[in-house]
C-alpha atoms as a PDB file:
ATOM      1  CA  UNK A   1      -3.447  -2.509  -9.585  1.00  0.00           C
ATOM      2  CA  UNK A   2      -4.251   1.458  -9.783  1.00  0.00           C
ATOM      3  CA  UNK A   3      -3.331   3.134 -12.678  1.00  0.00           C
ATOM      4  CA  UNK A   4      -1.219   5.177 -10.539  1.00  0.00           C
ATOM      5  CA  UNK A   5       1.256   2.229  -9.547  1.00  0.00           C
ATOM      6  CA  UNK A   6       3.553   1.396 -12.753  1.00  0.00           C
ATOM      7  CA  UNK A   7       3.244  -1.634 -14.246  1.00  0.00           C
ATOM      8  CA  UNK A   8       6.604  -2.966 -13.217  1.00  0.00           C
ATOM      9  CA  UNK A   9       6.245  -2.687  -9.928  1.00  0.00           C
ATOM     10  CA  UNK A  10       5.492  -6.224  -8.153  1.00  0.00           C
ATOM     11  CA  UNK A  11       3.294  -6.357  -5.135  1.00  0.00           C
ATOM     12  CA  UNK A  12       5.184  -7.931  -2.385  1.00  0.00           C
ATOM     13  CA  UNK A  13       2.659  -7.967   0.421  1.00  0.00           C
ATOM     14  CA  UNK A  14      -0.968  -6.637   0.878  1.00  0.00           C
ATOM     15  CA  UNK A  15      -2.289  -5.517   4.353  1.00  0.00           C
ATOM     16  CA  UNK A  16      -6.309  -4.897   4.872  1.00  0.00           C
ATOM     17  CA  UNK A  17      -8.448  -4.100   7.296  1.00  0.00           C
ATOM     18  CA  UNK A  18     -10.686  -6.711   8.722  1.00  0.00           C
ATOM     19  CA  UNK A  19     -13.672  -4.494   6.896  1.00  0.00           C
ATOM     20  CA  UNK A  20     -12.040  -5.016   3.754  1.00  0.00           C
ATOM     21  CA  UNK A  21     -12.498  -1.644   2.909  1.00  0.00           C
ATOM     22  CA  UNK A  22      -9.155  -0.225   3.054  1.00  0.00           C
ATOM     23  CA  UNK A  23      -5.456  -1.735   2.107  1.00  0.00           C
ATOM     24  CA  UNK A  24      -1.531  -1.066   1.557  1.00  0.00           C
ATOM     25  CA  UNK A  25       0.449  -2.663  -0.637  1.00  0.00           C
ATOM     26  CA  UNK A  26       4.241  -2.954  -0.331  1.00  0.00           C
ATOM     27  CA  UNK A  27       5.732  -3.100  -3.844  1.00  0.00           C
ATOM     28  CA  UNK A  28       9.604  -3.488  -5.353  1.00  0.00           C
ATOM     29  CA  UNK A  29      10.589  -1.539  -8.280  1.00  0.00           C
ATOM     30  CA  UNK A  30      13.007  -2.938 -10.949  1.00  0.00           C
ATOM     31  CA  UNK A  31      15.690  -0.490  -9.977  1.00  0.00           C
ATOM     32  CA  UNK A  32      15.748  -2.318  -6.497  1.00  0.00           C
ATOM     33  CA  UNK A  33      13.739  -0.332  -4.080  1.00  0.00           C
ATOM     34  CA  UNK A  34      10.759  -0.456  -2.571  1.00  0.00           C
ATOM     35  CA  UNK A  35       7.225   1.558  -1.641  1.00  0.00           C
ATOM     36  CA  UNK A  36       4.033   1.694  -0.206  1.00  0.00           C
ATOM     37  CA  UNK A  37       0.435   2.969  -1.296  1.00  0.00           C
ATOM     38  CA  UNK A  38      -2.868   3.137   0.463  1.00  0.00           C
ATOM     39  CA  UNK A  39      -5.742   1.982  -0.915  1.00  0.00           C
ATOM     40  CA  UNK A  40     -10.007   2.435  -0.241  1.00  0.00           C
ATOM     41  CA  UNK A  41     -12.855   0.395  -1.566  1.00  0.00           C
ATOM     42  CA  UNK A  42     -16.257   1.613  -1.806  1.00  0.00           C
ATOM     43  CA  UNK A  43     -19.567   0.827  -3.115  1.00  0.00           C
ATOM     44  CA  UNK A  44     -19.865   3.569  -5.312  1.00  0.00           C
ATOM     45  CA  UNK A  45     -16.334   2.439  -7.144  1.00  0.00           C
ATOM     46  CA  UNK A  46     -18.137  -0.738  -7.990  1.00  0.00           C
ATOM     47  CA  UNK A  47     -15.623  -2.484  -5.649  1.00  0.00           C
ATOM     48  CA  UNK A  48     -12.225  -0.939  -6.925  1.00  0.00           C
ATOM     49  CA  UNK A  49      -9.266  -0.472  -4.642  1.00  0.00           C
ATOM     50  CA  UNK A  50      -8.782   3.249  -5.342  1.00  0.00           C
ATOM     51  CA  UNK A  51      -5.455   4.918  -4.067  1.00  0.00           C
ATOM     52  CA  UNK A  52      -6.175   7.600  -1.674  1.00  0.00           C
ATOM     53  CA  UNK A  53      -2.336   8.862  -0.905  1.00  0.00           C
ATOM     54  CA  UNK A  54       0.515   9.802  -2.757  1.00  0.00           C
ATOM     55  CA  UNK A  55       2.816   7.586  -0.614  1.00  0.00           C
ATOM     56  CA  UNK A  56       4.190   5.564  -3.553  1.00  0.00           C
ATOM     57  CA  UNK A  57       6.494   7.534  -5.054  1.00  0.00           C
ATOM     58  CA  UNK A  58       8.387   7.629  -1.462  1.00  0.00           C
ATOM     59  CA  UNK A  59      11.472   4.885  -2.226  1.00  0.00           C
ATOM     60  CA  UNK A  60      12.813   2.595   0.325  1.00  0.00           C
ATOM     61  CA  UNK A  61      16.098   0.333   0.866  1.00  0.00           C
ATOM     62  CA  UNK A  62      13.605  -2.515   1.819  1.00  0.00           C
ATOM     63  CA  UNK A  63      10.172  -4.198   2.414  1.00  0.00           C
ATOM     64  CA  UNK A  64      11.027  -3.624   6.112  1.00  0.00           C
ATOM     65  CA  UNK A  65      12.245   0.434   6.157  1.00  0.00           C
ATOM     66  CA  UNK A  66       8.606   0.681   3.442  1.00  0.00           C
ATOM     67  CA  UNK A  67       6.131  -0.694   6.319  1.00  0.00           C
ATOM     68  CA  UNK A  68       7.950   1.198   9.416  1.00  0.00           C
ATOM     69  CA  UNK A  69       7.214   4.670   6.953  1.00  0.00           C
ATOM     70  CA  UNK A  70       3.476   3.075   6.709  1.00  0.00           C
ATOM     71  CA  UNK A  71       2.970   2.102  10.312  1.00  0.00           C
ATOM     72  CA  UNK A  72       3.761   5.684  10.454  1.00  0.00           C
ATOM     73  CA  UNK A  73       1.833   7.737   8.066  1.00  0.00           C
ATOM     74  CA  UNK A  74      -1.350   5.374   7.897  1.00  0.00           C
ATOM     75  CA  UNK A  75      -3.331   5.749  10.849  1.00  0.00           C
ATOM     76  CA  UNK A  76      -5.236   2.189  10.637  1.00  0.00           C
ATOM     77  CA  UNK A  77      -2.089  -0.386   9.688  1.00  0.00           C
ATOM     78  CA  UNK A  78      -0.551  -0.617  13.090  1.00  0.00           C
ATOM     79  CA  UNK A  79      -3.703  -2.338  14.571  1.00  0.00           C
ATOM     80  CA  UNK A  80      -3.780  -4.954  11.186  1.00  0.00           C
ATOM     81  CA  UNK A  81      -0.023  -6.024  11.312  1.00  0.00           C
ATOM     82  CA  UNK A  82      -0.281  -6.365  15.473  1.00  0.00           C
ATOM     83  CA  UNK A  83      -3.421  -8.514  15.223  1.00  0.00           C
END
């Protein structure tokens, strides 16, 4: 997990691309909400999922209302979750 997710927060589901190159991970929070973050991986990270948006600290009421904001700020995640 980045450094930039806290430590409490649980991963609930993981999207990728078929390239396995990018991701976005739908999280809950203790307090009972949820959020999304976008992830890369590249070669010269050694294979790291780096975060490239600030989209986690965006809270939602659910999983659901945190992938309809992600289908709609992350270009690529539409095509993965219709597939």
């Amino acid at each position: 997990m980045s450094s930039r997710l806290d430590p409490s927060w649980s991963v609930q589901a993981s999207y990728e691309t078929l390239e396995a190159d990018h991701c976005v991970d739908v999280f809950s929070r203790p307090n009972g909400t949820f959020g999304f973050e976008e992830f890369r991986r590249d070669l010269e990270d050694m294979g790291a999922w780096t975060p490239i948006s600030y989209f986690s600290s965006h809270e939602y009421l659910s999983p659901e209302d945190a992938i309809v904001a992600g289908r709609r700020l992350v270009t690529w995640l539409d095509s993965v979750l219709d597939r």
